[in-house]
C-alpha atoms as a PDB file:
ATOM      1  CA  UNK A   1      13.583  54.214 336.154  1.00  0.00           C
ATOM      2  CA  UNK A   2      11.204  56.601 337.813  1.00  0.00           C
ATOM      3  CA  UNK A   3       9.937  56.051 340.328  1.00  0.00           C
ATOM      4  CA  UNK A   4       6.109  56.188 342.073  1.00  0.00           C
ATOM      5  CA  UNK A   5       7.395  58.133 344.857  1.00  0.00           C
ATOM      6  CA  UNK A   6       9.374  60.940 342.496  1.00  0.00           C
ATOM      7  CA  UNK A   7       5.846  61.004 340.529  1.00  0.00           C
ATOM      8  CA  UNK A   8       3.576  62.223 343.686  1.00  0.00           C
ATOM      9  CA  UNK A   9       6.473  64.565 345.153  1.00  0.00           C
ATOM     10  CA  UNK A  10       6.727  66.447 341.469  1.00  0.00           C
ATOM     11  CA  UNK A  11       2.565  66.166 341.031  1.00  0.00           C
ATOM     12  CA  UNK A  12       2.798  67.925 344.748  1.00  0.00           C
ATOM     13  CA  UNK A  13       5.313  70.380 344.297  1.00  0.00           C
ATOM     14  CA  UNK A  14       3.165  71.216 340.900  1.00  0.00           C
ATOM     15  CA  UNK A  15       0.008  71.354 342.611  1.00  0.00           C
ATOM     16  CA  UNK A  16      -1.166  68.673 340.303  1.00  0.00           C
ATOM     17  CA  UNK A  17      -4.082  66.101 341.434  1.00  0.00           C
ATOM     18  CA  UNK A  18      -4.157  63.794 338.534  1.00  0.00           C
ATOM     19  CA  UNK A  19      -1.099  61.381 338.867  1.00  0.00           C
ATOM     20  CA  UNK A  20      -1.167  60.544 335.207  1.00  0.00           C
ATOM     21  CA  UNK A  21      -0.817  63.912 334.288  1.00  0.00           C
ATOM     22  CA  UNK A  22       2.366  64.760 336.576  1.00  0.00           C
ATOM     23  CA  UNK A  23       4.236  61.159 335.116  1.00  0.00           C
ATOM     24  CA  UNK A  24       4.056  62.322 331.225  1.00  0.00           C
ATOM     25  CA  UNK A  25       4.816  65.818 332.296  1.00  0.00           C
ATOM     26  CA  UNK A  26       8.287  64.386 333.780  1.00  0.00           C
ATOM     27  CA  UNK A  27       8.550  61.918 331.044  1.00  0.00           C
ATOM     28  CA  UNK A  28       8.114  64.631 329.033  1.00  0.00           C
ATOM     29  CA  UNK A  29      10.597  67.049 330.533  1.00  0.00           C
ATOM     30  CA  UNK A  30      13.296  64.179 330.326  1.00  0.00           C
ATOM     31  CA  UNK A  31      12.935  63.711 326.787  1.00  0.00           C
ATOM     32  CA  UNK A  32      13.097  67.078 325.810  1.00  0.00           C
ATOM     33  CA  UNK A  33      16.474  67.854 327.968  1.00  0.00           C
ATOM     34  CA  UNK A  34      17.868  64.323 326.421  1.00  0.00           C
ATOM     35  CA  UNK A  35      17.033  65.444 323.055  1.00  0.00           C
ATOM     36  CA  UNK A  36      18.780  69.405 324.147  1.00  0.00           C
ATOM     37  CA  UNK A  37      21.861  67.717 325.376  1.00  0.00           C
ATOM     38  CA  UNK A  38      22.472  65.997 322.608  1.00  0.00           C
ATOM     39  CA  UNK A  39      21.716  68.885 319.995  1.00  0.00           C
ATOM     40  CA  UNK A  40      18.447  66.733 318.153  1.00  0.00           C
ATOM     41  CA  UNK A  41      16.632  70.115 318.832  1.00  0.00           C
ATOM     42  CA  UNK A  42      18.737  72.063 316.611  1.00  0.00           C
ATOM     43  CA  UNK A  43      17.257  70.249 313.483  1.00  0.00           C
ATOM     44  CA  UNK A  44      14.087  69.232 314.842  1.00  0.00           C
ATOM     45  CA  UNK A  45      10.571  71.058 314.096  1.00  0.00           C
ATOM     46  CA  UNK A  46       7.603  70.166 315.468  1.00  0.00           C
ATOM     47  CA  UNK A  47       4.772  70.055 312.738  1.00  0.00           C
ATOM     48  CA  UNK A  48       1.501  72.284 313.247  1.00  0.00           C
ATOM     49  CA  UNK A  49      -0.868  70.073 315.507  1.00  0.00           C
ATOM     50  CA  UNK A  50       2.021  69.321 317.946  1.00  0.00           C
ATOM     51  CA  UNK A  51       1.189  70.187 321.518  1.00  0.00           C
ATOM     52  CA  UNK A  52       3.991  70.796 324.028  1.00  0.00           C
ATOM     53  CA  UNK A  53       2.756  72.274 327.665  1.00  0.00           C
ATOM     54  CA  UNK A  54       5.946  72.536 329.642  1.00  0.00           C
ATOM     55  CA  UNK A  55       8.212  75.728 327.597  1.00  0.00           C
ATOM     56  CA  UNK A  56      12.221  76.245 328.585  1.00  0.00           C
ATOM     57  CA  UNK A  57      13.466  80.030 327.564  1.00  0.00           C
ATOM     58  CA  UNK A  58      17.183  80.338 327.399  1.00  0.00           C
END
């Protein structure tokens, strides 16, 4: 579960003011290095339309 506390230290380490913004960012980030782990990513495309801020190069 994450936490309030992890939330604000990532938003401050970011530089990010808006709280909301800084939880779906990490949210975000999870999901994608779930989805990596387990190899979804290899057959998954994102349709046009789909917005993804955060970018990993390998």
């Amino acid at each position: 579960m994450l936490t309030q506390a992890q939330v604000q230290r990532y938003a401050s380490d970011a530089g990010l003011r808006d709280i909301l913004i800084a939880e779906k960012e990490v949210v975000l980030t999870f999901l994608l290095q779930l989805l990596s782990e387990r190899g979804v990513l290899d057959r998954l495309a994102f349709k046009g339309g789909s917005r993804l801020d955060p970018i990993a190069i390998e």
